[in-house]
N, C-alpha and C. Protein backbone atom coordinates (compact mmCIF):
# COMPACT_ATOMS: atom_id res chain seq x y z
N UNK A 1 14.42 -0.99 -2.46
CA UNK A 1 14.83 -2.38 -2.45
C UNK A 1 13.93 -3.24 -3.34
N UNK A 2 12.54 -2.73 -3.50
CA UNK A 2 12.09 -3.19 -4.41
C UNK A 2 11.98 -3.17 -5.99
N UNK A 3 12.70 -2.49 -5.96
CA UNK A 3 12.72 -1.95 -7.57
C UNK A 3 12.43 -0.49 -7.99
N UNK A 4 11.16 0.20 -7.04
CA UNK A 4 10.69 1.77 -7.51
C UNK A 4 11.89 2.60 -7.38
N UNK A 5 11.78 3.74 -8.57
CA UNK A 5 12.72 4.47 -8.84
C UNK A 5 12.38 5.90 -7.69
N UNK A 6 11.51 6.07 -7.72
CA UNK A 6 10.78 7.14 -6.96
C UNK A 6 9.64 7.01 -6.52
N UNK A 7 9.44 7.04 -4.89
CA UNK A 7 8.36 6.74 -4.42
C UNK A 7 7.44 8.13 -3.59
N UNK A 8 6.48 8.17 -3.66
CA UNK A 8 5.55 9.55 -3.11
C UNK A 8 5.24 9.22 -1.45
N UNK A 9 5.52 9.65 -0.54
CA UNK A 9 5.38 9.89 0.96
C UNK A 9 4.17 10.62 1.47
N UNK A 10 2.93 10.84 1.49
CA UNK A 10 2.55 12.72 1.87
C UNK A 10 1.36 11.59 2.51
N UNK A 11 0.86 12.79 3.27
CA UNK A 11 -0.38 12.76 4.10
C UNK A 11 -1.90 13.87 3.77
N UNK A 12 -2.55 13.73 4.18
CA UNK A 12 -3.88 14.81 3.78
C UNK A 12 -4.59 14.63 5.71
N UNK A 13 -4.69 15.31 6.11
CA UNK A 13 -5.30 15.19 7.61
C UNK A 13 -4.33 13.93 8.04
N UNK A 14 -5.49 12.81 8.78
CA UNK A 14 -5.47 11.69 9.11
C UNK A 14 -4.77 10.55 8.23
N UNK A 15 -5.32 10.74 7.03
CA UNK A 15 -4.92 9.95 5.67
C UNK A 15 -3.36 9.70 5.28
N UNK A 16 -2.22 8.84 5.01
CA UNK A 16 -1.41 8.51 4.48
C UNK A 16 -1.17 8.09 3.63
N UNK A 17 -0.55 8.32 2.36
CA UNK A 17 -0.72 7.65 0.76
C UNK A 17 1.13 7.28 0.78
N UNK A 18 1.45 6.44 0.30
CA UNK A 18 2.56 5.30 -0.01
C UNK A 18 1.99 5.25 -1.88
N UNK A 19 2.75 6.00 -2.77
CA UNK A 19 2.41 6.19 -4.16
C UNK A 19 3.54 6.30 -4.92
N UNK A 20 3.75 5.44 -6.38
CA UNK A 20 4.64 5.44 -6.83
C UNK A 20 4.08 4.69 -8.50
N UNK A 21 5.05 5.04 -9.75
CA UNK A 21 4.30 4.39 -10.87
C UNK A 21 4.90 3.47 -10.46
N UNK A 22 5.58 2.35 -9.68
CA UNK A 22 6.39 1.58 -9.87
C UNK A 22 4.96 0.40 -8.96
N UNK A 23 4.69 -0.95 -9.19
CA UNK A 23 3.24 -1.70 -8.52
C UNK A 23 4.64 -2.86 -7.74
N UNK A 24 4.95 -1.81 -6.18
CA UNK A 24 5.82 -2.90 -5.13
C UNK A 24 5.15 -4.17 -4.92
N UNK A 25 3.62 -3.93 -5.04
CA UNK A 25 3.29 -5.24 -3.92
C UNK A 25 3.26 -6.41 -5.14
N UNK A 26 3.57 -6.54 -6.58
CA UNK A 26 3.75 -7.30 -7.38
C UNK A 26 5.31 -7.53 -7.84
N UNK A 27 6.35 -7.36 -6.69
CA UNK A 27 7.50 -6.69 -6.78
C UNK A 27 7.63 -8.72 -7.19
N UNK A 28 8.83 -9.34 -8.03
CA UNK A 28 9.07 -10.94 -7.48
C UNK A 28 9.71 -11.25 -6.52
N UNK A 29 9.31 -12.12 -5.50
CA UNK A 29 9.54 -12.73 -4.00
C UNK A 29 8.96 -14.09 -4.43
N UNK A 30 10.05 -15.21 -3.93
CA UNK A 30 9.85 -16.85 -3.25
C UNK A 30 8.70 -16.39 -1.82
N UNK A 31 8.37 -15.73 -1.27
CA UNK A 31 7.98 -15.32 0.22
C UNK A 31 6.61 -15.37 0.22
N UNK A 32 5.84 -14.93 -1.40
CA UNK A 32 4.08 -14.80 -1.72
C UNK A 32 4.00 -14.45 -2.71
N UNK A 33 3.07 -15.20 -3.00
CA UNK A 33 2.32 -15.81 -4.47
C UNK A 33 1.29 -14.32 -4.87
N UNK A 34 0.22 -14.32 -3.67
CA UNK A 34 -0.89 -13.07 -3.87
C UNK A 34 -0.48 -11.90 -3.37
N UNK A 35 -0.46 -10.78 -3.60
CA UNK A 35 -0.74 -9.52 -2.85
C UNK A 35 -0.91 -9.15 -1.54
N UNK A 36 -2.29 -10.15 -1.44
CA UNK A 36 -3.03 -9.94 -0.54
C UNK A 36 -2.17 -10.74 0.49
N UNK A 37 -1.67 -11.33 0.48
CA UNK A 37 -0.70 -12.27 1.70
C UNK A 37 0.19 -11.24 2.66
N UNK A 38 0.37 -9.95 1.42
CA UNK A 38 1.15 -8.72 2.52
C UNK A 38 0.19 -8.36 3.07
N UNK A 39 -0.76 -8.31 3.41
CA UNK A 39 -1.42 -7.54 4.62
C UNK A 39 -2.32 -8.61 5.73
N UNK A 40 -1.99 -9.90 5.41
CA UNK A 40 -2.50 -11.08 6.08
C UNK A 40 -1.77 -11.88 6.51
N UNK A 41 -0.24 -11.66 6.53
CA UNK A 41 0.77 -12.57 7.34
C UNK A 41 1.82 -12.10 7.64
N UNK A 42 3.05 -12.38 8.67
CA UNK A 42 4.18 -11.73 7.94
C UNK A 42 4.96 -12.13 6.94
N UNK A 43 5.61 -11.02 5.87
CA UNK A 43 6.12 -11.95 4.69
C UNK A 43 7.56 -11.63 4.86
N UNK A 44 8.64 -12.75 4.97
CA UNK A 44 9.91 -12.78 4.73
C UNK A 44 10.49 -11.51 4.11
N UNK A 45 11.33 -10.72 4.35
CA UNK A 45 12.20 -9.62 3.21
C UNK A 45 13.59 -9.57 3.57
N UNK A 46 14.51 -10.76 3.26
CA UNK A 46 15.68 -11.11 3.63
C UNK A 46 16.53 -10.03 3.15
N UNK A 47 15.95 -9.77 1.60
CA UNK A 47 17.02 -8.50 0.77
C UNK A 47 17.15 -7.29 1.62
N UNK A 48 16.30 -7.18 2.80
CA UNK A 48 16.30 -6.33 3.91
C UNK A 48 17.51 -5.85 5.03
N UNK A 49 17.63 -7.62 5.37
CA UNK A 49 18.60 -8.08 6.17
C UNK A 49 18.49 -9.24 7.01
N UNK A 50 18.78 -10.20 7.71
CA UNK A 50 18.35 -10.67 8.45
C UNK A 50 16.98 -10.59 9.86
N UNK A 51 16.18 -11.74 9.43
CA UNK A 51 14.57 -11.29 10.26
C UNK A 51 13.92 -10.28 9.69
N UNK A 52 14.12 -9.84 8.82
CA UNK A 52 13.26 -8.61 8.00
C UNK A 52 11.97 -8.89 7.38
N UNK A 53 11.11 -8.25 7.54
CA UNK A 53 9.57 -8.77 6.79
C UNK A 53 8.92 -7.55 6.55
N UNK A 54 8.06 -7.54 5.29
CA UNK A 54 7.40 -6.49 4.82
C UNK A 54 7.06 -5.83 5.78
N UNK A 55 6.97 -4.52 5.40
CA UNK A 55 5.81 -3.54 6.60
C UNK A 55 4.54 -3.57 6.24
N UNK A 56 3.56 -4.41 4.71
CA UNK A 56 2.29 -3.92 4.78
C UNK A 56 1.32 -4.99 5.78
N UNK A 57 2.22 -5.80 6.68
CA UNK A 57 0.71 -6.15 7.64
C UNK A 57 0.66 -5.13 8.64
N UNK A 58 1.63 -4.49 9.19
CA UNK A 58 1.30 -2.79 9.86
C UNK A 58 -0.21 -2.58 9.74
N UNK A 59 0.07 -2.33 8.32
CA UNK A 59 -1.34 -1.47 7.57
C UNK A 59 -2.78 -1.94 8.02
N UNK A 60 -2.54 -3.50 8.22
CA UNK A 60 -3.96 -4.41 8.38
C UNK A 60 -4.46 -4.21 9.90
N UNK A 61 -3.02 -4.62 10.37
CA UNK A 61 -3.14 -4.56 12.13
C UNK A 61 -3.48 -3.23 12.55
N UNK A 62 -2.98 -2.18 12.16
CA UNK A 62 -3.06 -0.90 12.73
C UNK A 62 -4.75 -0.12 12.40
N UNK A 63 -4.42 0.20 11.02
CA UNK A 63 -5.29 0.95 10.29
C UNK A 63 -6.51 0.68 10.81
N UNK A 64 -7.46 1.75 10.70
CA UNK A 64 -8.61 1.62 11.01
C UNK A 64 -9.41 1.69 9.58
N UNK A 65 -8.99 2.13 8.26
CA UNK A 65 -9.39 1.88 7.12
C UNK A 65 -8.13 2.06 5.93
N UNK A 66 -7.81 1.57 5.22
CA UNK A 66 -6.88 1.14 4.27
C UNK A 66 -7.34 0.62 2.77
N UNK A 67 -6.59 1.35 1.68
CA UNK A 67 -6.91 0.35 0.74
C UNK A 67 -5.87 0.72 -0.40
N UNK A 68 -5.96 -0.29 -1.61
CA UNK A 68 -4.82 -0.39 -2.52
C UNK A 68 -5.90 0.55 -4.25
N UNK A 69 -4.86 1.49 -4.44
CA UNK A 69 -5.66 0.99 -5.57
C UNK A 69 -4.60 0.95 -7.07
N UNK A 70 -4.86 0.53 -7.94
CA UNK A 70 -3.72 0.04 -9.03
C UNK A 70 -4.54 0.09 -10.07
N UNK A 71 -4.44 1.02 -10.92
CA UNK A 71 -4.79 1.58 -12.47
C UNK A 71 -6.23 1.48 -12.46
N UNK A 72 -6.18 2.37 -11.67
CA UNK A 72 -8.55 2.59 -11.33
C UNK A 72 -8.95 1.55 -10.48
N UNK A 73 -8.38 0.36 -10.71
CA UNK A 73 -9.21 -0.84 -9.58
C UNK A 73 -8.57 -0.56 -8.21
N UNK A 74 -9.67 -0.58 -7.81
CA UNK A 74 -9.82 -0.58 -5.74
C UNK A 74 -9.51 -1.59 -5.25
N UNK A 75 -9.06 -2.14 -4.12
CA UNK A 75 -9.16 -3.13 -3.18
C UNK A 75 -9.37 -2.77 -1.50
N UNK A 76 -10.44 -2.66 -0.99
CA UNK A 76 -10.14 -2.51 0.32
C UNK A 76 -9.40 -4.06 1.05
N UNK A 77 -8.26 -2.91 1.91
CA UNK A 77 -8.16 -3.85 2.83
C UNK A 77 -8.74 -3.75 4.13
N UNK A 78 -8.98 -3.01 4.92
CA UNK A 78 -9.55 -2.54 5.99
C UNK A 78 -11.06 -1.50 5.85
N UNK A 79 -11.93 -1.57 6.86
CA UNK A 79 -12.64 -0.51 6.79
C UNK A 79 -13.51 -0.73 5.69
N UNK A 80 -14.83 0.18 5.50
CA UNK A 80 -15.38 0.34 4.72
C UNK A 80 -15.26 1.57 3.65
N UNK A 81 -15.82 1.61 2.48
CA UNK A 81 -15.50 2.27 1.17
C UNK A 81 -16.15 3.28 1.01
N UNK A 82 -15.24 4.29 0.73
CA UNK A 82 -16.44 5.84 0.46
C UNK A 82 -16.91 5.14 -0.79
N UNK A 83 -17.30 6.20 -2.06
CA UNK A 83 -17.90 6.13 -2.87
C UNK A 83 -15.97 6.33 -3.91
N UNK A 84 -16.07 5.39 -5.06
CA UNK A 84 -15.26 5.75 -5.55
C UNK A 84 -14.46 7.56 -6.42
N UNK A 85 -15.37 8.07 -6.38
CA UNK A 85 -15.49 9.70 -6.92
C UNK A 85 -14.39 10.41 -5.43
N UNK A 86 -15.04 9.79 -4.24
CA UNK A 86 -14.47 10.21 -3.09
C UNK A 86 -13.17 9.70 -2.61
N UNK A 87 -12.66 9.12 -3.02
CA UNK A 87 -11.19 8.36 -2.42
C UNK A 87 -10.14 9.92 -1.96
N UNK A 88 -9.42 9.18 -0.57
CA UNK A 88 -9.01 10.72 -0.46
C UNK A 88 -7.41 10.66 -1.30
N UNK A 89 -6.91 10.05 -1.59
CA UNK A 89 -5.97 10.16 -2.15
C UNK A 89 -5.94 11.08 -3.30
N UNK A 90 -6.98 11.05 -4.20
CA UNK A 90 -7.02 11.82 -5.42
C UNK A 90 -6.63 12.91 -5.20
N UNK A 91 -6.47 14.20 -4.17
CA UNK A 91 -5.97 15.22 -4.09
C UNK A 91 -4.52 15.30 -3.98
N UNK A 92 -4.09 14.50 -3.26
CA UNK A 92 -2.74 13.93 -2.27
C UNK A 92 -1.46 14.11 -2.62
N UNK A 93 -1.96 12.83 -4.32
CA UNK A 93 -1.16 12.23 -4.64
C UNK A 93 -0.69 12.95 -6.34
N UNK A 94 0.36 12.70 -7.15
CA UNK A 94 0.74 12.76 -8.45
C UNK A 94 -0.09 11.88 -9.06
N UNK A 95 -1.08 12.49 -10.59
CA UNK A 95 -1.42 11.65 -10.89
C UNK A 95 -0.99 10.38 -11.50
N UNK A 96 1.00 10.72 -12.34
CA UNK A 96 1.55 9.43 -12.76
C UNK A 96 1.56 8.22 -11.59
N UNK A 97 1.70 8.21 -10.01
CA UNK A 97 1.39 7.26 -9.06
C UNK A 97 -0.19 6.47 -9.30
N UNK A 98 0.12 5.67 -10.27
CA UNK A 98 -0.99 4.56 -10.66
C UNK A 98 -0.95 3.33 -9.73
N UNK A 99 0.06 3.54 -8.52
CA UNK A 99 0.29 2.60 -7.64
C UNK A 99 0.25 2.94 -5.92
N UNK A 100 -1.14 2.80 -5.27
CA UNK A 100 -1.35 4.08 -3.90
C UNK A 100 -1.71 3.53 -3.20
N UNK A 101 -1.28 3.14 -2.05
CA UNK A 101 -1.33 2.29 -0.71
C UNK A 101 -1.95 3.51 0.26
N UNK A 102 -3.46 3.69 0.70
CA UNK A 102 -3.72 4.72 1.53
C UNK A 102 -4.34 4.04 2.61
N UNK A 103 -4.37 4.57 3.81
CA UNK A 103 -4.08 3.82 4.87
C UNK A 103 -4.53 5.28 5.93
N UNK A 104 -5.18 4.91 6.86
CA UNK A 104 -6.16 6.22 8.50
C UNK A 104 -5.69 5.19 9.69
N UNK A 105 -5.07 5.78 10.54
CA UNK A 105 -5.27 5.52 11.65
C UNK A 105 -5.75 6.25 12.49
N UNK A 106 -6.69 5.78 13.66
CA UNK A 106 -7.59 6.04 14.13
C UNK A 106 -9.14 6.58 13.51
């Protein structure tokens, strides 16, 4: 619904990666201006259906560590940061997915 043509699903243990070349959370929406507003409010997703709103505040509320990363740059949202060499996604994921929402619960 957002535009990605093909999106990557997979897990490693605990770990969940959401990966795709396609960058959703810069998808255009009237609903938020920053990024960061998906994991700090709920955001409107009418193209959904009625009452529909993103799933990435899930990620904030739930997760016990989470983070974005988009063409080498990091963002944590949750939790604290391994060392960048260590991110667990790097095994996970395809390397064309320059776009990786990874996310631990518990």
């Amino acid at each position: 619904m957002l535009g990605a043509r093909h999106v990557e699903l997979t897990n490693d243990g605990d770990w969940w990666f959401v990966a795709s070349e396609f960058d959703w959370l810069r998808a255009p929406s009237a609903h938020y201006s920053e990024r960061s507003e998906l994991f700090e409010q709920m955001v409107p997703f009418p193209e959904q259906g009625p009452g529909s709103h993103r799933s990435e505040i899930y990620v904030s509320a739930f997760a016990s560590r989470a983070y974005v990363m988009q063409d080498d740059a990091v963002w944590w949202i949750v939790g604290q940061p391994p060392p960048l060499a260590d991110l667990p996604h790097r095994d996970a994921v395809p390397p064309w997915c320059v776009n990786v929402l990874a996310f631990r619960f518990g």
